[in-house]
Protein backbone atom coordinates (compact mmCIF):
# COMPACT_ATOMS: atom_id res chain seq x y z
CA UNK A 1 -100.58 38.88 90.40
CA UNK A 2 -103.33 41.13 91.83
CA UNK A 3 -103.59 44.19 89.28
CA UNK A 4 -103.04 47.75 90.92
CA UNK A 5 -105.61 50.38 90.63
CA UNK A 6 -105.02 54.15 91.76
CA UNK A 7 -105.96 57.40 91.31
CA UNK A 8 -103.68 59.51 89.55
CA UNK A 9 -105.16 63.21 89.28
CA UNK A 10 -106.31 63.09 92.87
CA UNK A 11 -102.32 62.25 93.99
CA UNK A 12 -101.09 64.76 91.95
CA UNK A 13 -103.80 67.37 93.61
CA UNK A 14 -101.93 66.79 96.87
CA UNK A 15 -99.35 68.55 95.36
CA UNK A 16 -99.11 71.84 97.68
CA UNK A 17 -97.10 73.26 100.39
CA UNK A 18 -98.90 72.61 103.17
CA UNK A 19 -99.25 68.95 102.05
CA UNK A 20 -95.93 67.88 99.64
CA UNK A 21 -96.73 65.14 97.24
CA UNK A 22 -93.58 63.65 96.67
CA UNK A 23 -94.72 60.11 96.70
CA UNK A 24 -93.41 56.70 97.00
CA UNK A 25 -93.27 55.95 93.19
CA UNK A 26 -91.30 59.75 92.87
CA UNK A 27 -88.43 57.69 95.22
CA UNK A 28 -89.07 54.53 92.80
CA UNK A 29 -88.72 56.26 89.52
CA UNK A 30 -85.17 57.76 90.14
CA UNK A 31 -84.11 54.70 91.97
CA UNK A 32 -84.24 52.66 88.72
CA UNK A 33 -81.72 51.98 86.00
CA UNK A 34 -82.22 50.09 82.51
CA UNK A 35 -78.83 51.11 81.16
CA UNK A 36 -77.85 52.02 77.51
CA UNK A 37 -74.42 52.78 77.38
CA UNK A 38 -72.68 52.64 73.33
CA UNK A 39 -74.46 50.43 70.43
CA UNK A 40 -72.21 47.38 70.98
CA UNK A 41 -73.24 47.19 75.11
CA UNK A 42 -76.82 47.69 74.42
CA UNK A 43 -76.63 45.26 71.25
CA UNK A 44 -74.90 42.74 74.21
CA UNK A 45 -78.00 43.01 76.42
CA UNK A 46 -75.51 45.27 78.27
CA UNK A 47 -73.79 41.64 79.41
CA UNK A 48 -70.33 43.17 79.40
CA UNK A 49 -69.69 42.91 83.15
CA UNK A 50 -66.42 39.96 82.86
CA UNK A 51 -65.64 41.18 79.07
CA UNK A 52 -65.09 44.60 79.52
CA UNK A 53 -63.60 46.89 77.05
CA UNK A 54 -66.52 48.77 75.93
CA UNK A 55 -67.44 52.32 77.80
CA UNK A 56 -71.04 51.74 77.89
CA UNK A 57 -70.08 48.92 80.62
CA UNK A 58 -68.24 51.23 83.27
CA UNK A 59 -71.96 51.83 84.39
CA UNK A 60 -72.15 48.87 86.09
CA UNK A 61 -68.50 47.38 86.54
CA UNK A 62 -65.68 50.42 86.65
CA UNK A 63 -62.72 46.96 85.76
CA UNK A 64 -64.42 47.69 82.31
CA UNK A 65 -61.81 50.47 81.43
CA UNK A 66 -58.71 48.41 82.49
CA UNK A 67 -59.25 46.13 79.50
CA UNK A 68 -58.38 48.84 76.61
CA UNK A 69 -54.59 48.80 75.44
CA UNK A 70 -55.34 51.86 73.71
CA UNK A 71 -56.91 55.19 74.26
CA UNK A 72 -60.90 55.60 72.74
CA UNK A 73 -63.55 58.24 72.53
CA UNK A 74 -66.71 57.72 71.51
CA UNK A 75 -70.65 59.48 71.33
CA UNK A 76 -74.04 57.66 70.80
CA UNK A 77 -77.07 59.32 70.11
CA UNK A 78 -80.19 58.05 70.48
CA UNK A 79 -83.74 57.43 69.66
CA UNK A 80 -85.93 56.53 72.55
CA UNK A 81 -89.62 56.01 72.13
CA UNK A 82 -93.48 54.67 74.08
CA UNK A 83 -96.02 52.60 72.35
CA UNK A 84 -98.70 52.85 74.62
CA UNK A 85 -102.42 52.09 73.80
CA UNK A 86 -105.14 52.98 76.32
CA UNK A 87 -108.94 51.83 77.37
CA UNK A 88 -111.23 53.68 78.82
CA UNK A 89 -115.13 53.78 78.74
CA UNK A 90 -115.05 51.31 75.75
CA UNK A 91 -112.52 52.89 74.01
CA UNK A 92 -109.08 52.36 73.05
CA UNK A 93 -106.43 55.36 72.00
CA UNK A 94 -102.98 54.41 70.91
CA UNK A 95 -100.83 57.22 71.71
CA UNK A 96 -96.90 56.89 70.85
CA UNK A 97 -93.84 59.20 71.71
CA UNK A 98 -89.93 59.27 70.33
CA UNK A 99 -87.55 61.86 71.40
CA UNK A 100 -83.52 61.90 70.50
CA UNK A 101 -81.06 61.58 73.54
CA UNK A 102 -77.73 61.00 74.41
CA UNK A 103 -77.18 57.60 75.30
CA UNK A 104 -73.67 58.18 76.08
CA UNK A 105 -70.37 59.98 75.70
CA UNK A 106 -66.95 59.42 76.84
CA UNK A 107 -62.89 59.26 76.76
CA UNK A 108 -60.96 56.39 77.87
CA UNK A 109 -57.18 56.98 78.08
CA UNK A 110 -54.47 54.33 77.95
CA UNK A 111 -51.34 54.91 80.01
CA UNK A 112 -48.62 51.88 79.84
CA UNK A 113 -46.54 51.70 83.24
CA UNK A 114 -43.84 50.13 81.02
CA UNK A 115 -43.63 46.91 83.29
CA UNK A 116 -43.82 43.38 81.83
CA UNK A 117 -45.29 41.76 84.78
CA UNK A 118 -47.44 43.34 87.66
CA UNK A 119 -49.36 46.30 87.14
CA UNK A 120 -49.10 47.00 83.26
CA UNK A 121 -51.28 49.32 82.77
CA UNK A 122 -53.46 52.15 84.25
CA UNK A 123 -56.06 53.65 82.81
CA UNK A 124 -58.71 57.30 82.86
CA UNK A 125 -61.75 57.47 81.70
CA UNK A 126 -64.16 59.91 81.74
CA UNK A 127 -67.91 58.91 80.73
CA UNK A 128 -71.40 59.91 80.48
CA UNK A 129 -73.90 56.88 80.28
CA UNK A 130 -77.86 57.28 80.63
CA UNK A 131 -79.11 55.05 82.64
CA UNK A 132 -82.80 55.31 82.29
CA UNK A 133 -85.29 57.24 79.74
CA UNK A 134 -89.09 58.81 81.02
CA UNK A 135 -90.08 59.25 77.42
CA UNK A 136 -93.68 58.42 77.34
CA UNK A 137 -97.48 59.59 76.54
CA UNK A 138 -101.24 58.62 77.43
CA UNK A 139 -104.21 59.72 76.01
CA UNK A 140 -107.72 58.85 76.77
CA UNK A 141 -110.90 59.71 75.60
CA UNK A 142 -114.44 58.84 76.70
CA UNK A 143 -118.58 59.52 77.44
CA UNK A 144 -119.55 59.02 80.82
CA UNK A 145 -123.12 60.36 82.17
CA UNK A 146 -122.53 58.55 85.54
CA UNK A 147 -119.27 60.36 87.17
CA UNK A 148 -117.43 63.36 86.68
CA UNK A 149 -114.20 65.16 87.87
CA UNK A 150 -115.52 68.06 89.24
CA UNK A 151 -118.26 65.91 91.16
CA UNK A 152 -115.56 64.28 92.94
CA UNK A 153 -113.93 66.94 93.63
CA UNK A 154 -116.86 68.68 95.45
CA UNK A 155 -118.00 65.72 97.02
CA UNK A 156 -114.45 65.17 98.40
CA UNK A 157 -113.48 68.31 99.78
CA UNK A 158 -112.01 68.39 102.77
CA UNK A 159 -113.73 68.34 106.61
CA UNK A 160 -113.85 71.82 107.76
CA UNK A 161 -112.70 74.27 104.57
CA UNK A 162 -115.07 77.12 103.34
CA UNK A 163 -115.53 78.86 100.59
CA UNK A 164 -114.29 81.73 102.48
CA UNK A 165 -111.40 79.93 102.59
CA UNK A 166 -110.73 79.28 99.48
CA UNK A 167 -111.68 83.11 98.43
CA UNK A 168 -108.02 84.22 96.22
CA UNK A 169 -108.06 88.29 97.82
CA UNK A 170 -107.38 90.83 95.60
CA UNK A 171 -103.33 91.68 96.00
CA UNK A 172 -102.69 88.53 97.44
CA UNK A 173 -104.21 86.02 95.29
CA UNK A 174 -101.75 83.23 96.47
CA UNK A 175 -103.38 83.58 100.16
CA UNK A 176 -105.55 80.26 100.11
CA UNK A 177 -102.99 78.08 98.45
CA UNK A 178 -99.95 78.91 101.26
CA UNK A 179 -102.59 79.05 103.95
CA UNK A 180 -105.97 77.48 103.64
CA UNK A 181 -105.17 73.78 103.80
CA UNK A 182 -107.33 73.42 101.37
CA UNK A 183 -105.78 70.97 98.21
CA UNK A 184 -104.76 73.75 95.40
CA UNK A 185 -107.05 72.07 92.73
CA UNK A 186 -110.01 72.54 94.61
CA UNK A 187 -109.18 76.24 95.29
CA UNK A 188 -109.03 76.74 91.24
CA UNK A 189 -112.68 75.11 91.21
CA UNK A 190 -114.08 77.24 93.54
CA UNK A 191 -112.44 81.05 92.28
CA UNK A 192 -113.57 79.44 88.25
CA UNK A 193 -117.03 78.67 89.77
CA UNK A 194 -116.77 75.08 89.03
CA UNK A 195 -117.68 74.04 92.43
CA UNK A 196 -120.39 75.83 95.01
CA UNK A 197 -121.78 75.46 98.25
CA UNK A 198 -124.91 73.71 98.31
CA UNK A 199 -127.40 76.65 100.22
CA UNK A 200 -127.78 76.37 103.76
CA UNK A 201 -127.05 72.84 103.76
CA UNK A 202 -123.93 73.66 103.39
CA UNK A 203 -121.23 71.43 101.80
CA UNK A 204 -120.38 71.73 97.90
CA UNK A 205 -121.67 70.53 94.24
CA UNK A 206 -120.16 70.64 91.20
CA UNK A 207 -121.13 72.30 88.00
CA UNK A 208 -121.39 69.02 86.37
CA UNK A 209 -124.39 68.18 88.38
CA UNK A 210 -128.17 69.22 89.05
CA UNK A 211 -129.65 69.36 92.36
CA UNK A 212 -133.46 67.45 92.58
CA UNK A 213 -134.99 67.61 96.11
CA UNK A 214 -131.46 68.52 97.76
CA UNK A 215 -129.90 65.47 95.78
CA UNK A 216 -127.05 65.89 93.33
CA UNK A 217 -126.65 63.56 89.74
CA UNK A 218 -124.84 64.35 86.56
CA UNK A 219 -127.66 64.88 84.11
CA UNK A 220 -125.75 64.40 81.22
CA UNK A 221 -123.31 62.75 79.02
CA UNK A 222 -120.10 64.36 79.59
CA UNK A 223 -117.51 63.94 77.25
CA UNK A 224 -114.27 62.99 79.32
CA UNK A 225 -110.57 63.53 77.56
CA UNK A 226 -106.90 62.50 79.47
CA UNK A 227 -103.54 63.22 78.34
CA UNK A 228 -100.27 63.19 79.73
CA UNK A 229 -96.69 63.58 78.50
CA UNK A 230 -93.25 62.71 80.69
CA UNK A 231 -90.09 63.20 79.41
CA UNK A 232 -86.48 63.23 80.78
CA UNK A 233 -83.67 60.95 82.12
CA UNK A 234 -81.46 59.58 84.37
CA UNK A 235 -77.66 60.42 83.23
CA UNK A 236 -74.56 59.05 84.97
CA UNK A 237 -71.50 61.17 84.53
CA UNK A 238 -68.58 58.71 85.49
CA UNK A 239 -65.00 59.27 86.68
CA UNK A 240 -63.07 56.37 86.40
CA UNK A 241 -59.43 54.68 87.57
CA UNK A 242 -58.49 51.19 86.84
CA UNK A 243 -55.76 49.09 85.99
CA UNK A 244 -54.68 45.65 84.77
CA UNK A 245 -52.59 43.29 86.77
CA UNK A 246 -50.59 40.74 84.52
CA UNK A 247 -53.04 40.37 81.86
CA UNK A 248 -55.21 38.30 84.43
CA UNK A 249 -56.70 40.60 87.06
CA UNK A 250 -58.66 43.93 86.26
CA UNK A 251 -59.96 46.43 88.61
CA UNK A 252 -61.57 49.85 88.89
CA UNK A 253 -63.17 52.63 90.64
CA UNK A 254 -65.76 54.99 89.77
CA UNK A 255 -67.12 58.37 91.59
CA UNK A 256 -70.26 58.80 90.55
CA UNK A 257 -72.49 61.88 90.05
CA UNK A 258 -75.53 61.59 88.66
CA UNK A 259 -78.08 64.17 86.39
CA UNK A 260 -81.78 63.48 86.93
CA UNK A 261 -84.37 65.37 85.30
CA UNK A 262 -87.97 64.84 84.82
CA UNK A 263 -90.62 66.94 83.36
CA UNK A 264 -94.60 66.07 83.66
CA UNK A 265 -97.69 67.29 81.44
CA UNK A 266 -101.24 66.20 82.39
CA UNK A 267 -104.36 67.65 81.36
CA UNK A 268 -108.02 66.76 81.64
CA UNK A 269 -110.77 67.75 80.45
CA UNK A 270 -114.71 67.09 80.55
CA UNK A 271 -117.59 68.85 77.79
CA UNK A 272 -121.53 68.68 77.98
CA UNK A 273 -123.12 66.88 75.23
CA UNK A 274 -126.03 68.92 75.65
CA UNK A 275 -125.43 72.10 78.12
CA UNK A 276 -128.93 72.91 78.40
CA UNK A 277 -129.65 70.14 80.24
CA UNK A 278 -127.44 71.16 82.92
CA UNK A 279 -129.21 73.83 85.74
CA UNK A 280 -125.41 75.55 86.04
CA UNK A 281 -125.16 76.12 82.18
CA UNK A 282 -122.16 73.93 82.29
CA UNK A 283 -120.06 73.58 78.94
CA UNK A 284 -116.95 72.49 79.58
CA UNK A 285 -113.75 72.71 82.09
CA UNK A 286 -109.75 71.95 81.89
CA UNK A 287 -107.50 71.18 84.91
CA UNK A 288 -103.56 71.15 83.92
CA UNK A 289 -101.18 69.86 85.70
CA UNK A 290 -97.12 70.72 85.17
CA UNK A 291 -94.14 69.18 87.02
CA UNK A 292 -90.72 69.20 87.28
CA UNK A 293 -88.01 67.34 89.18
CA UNK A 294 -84.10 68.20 88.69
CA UNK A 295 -81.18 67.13 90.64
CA UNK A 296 -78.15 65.66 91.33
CA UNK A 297 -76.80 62.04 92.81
CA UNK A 298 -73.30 60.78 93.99
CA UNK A 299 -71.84 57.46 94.55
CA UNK A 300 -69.30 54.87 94.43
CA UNK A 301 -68.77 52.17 93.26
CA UNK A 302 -66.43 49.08 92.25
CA UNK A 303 -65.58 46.32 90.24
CA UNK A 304 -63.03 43.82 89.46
CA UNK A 305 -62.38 41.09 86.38
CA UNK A 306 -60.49 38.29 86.61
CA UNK A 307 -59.36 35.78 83.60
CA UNK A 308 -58.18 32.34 85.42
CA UNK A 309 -57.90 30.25 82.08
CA UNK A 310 -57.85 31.80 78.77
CA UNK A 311 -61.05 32.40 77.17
CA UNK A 312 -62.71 32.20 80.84
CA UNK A 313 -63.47 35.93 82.50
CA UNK A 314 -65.35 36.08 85.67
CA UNK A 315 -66.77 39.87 86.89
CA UNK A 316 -68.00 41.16 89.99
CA UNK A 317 -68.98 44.73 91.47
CA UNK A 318 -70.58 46.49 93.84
CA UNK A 319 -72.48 50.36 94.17
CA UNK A 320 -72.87 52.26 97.62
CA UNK A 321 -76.32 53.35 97.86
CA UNK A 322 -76.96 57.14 95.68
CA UNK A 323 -77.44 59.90 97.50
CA UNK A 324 -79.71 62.23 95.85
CA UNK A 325 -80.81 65.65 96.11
CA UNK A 326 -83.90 66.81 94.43
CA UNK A 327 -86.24 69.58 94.00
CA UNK A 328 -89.85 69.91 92.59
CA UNK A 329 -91.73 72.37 90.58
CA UNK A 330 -95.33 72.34 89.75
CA UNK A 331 -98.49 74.35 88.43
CA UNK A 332 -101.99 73.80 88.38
CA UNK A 333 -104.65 75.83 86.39
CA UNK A 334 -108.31 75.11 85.78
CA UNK A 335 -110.71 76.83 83.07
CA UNK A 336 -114.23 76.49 82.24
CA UNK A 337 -117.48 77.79 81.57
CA UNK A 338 -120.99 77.96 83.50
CA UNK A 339 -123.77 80.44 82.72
CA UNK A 340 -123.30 82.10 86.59
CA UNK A 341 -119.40 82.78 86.19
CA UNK A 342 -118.62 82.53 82.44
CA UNK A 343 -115.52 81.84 81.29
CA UNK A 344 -112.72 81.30 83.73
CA UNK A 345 -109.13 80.63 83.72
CA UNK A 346 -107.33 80.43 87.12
CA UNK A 347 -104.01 79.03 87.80
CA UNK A 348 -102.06 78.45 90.88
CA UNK A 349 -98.72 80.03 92.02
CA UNK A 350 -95.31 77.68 91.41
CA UNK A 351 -94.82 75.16 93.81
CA UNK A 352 -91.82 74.11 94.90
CA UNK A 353 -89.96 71.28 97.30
CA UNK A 354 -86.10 70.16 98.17
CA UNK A 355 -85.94 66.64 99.31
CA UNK A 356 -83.45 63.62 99.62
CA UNK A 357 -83.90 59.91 97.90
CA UNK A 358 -81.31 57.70 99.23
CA UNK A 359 -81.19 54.48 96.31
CA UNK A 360 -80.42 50.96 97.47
CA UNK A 361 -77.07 49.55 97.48
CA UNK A 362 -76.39 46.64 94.09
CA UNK A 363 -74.22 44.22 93.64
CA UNK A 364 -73.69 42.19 90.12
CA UNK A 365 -71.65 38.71 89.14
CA UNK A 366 -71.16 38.09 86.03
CA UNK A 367 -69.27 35.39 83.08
CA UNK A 368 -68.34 35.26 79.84
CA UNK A 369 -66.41 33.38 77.32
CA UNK A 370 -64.17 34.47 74.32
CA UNK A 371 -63.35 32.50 71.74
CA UNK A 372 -60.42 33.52 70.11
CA UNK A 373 -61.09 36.48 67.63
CA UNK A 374 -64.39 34.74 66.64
CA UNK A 375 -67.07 35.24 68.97
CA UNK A 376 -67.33 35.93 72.76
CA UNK A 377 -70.95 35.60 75.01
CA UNK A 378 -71.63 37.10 78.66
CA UNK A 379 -74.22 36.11 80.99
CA UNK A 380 -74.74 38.48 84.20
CA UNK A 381 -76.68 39.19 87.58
CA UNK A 382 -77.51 42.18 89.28
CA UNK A 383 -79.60 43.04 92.44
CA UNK A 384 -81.03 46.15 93.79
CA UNK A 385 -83.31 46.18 97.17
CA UNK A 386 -86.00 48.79 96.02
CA UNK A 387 -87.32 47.82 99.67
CA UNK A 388 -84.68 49.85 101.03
CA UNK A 389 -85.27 52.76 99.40
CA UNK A 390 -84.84 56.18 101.91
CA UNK A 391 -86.30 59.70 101.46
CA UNK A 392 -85.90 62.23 103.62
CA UNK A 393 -86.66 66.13 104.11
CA UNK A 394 -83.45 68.56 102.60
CA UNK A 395 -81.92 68.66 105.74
CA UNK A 396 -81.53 64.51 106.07
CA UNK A 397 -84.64 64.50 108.50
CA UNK A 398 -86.29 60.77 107.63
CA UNK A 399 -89.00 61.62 110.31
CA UNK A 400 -91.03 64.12 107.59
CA UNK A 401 -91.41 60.85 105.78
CA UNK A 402 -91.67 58.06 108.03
CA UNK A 403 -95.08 57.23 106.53
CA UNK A 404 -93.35 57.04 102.90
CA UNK A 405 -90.66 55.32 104.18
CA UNK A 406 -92.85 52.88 105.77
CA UNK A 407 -94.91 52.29 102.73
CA UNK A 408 -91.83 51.58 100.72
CA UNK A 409 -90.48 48.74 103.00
CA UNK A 410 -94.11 47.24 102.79
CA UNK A 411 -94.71 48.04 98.97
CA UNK A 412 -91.25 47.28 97.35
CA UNK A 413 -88.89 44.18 96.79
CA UNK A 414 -85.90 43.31 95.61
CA UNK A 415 -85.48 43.09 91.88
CA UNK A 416 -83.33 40.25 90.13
CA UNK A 417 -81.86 41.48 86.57
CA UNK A 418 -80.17 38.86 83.81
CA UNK A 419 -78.91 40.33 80.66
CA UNK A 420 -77.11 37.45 78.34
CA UNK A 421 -75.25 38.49 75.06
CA UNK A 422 -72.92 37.19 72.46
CA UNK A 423 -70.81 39.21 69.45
CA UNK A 424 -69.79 37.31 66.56
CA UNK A 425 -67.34 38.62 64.15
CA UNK A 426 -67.25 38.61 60.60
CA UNK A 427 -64.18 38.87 58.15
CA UNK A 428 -64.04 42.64 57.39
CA UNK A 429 -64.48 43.86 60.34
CA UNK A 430 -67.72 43.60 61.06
CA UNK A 431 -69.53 42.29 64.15
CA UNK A 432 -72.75 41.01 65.20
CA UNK A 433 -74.74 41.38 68.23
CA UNK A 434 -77.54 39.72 70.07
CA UNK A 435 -78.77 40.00 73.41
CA UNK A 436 -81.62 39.72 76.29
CA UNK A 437 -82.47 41.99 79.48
CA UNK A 438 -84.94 40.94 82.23
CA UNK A 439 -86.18 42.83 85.52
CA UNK A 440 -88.48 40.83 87.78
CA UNK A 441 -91.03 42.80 89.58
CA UNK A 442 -89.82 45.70 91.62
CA UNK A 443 -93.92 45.38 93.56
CA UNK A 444 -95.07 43.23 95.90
CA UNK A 445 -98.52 42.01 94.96
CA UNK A 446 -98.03 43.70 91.48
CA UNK A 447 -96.61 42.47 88.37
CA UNK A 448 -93.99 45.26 86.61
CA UNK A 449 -91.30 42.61 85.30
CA UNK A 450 -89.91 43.42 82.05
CA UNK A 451 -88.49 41.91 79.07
CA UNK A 452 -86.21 42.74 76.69
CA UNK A 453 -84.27 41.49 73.36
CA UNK A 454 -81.82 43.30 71.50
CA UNK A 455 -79.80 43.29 68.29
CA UNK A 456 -76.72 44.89 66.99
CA UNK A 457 -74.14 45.31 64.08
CA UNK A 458 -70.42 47.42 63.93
CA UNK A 459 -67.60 47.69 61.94
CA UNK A 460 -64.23 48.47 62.59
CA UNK A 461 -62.27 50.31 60.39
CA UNK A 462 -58.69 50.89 59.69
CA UNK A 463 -56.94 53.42 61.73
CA UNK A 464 -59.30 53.10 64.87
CA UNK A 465 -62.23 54.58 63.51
CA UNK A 466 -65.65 52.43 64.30
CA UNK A 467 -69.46 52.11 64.31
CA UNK A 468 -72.11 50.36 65.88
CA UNK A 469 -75.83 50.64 65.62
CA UNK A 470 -78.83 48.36 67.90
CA UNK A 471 -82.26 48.46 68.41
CA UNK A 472 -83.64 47.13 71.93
CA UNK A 473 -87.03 46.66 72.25
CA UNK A 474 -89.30 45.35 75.27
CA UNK A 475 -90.74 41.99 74.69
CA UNK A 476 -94.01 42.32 77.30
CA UNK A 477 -96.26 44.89 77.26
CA UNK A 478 -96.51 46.73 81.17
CA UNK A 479 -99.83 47.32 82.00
CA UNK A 480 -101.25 50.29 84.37
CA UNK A 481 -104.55 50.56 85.88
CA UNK A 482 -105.64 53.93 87.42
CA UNK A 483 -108.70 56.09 87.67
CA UNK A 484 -108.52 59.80 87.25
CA UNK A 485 -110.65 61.14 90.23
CA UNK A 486 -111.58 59.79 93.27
CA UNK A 487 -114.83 57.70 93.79
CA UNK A 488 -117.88 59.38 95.79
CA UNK A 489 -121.10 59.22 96.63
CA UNK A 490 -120.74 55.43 96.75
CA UNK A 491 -120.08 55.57 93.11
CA UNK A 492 -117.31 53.85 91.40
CA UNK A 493 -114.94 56.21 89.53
CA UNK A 494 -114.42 54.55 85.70
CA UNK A 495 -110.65 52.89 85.75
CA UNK A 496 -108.11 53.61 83.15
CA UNK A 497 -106.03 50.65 81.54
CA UNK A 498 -102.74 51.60 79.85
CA UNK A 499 -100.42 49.09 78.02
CA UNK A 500 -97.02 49.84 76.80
CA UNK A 501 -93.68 48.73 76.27
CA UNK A 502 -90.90 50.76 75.54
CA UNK A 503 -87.94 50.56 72.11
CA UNK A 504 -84.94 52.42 71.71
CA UNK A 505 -81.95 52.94 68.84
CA UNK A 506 -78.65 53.55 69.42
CA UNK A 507 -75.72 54.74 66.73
CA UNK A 508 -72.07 54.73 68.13
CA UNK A 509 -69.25 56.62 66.66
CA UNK A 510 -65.52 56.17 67.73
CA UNK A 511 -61.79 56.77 67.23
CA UNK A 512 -59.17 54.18 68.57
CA UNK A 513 -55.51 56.00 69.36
């Protein structure tokens, strides 16, 4: 698979009014789902889709609930972590992140319709289930006496923007960001004299560089630094009806709204060696970049489970696409230090932007096996057309991004996902759980699959009370390739390589009635 390099500060310095960055891999991001559910689903490899009776599983079959012959509430916390380790310019940083979340939370209520044949039972439920984690961090670090971030940034500015243009007037300092079409991060350059025009010749150079007979080079070793923090999650918040038809056939509904929240930290940062050998006095400079994404989803979705012999149970459901609703918020500041200007700090007014992601439509099969009160073992499929991915303006207007829309059908495939489990139990009450997760590649031409194996143990006590515990963790590192700025000058930018896989712990606690 061909690896994919990008540029990830220059995409987030299209972030601006005039010019919205909500990107392609934005649409991606909240389109996905790795599920977590309670301890005993996740211990499963979430392979619960024909056995049922576990809330964890009404994420992605709603006959789930129409198993229990009792009523059941439940909470799992959880620990979700990154182990990420990065190389750049011959050097590698490992940089790892944990934060506590709640993997799920919910109330399943048993009502018996008194009937002996027919429809026995119907059942409530009402359940909150994350359905995927952005818990991660990056850090680089660097010399480099070649390139340089503000370079880059002079050298690309723009056809046709000024410095006049970029000028922040006193009383209305957010003039050239709503206004001058000029990208926000090169506005902070200019008003922290970072960047300037290059005399008469006109054009721009950056304080990183010299000037020798009207040419520009770095004359230094600058001393480059990356780091960059996400955090936040995907949450489904479930309401469920289902029911059980002679013992054999189970069904359900869910309506689905989802919680989606996101929250971005980037910062870089470059430092003279030596400052005197640069004609601007140039120390050092730091560009920051915040972002946040919140919003809401709804769906619907449906699922049925069927046991034709005993022991056998055969599952099956389907998902309308999600409709969701989002808004950004971002910042940008940039600080630094040149004998001319001094020190600077400038930062940029809040940005903000509603818009629409419309996720694909899934579909799942699924089998299992019990064997008595011994053991019982799942297998299931799912797939999800990330091809078909929408996004639209806040009014529903695809047209204000056809060219995303385009680039998704041409960029994104279908993904396959297996998950295979088995529980064995244990005189005593206990249980123990095993299980395996794979996503193939949601890219064309790039390689994101993932694997994962899992592990579990529970107990059941007398007089409903119970607890599970499991510990998923992915089997294959995912790799990343990026640079940070933008080549120029017919200079290659230095690229970025970032490995990491991503763990998680889950503790369930429940009461039976």
């Amino acid at each position: 698979m061909e690896k994919r390099i990008y540029t990830i500060i220059s995409a987030l310095l299209l972030m601006q009014t005039a010019v919205f960055g909500q990107g392609i891999y934005d649409a991606l991001r909240f389109s996905k789902q790795y599920y977590d559910g309670t301890a005993r689903s996740l211990g499963m490899g979430n392979a619960m889709l024909s056995l049922g009776g576990d809330l964890g599983a009404l994420s992605y079959n709603p006959a789930a609930s129409g198993i229990y012959r009792y009523s059941e509430m439940v909470i799992t916390p959880a620990l979700m972590g990154d182990i990420n380790s990065t190389d750049y310019l011959g050097g590698t940083v490992r940089s790892d992140r944990a934060r506590f979340a709640l993997g799920n939370v919910g109330w399943v209520g048993y009502f018996d319709t008194g009937r002996t044949r027919g429809l026995k039972n119907m059942n409530i439920s009402l359940v909150s289930n994350q359905t995927n984690n952005f818990t991660s961090r990056t850090s680089a670090r660097g010399a480099d006496a070649r390139t340089s971030f503000i370079a880059s940034m002079a050298a690309n500015m723009p056809a046709g923007i000024t410095g006049y243009d970029m000028d922040m007037p006193e009383g209305a300092p957010d003039y050239p960001f709503l206004y001058s079409g000029a990208p926000w991060s090169s506005i902070l350059g200019w008003n922290t004299g970072l960047i300037d025009t290059v005399g008469s010749a006109g054009g721009f150079i950056g304080a990183t560089e010299n000037l020798d007979n009207g040419k520009a080079y770095i004359p230094g070793e600058l001393r480059q630094s990356y780091h960059s923090e996400t955090s936040g999650y995907t949450q489904d918040v479930i309401l469920n009806l289902s029911g059980n038809v002679n013992d054999i056939f189970y069904f359900g509904v869910n309506v689905l709204f989802q919680s989606i929240w996101y929250n971005s930290y980037t910062s870089y940062s470059e430092e003279a060696a030596d400052p005197s050998v640069f004609q601007t006095g140039f120390t050092g400079m730091t560009y920051d970049y915040r972002q946040t994404t919140s919003g809401f989803g709804v769906g619907v979705e449906a699922g049925f489970i069927v046991r034709p012999v005993a022991g056998l149970t055969i599952g099956g459901s389907v998902s309308t696409p999600t409709w969701l609703f989002l808004k950004d918020n971002w910042q940008e500041s940039m600080g630094g230090y040149t004998s001319q200007f001094g020190a600077c700090t400038v930062s940029s007014p809040t940005g903000a932007y509603e818009y629409r992601v419309t996720s694909p439509f899934r579909w799942s099969l699924g089998a299992g096996y019990v064997f008595g009160s011994i053991a019982a073992v799942g297998i299931d499929y799912e797939r999800a057309d990330y091809s078909q991915i929408i996004m639209a303006d806040s009014d529903g207007n695809r047209q204000a991004f056809r060219s995303e829309n385009s680039a998704i059908a041409a960029t994104f495939q279908a993904v396959n996902s297996i998950r295979a489990g088995a529980e064995f139990r244990i005189p005593g009450g206990l249980s123990l759980r095993m299980g395996y997760n794979y996503y193939s590649s949601s890219e064309r031409g790039y390689d994101d699959s993932r694997h994962y194996a899992s592990a579990g143990i529970g107990y059941r006590g007398k007089g409903g009370f119970f607890i599970d515990a499991a510990y998923q963790q992915q089997c294959n590192r995912t790799e990343d390739s990026y640079t940070l700025y933008d080549d120029y000058a017919g200079i290659e930018a230095p690229v970025l390589t970032s490995r990491y896989m991503g763990w998680k712990f889950l503790l369930s606690i429940g009461l039976r009635f």
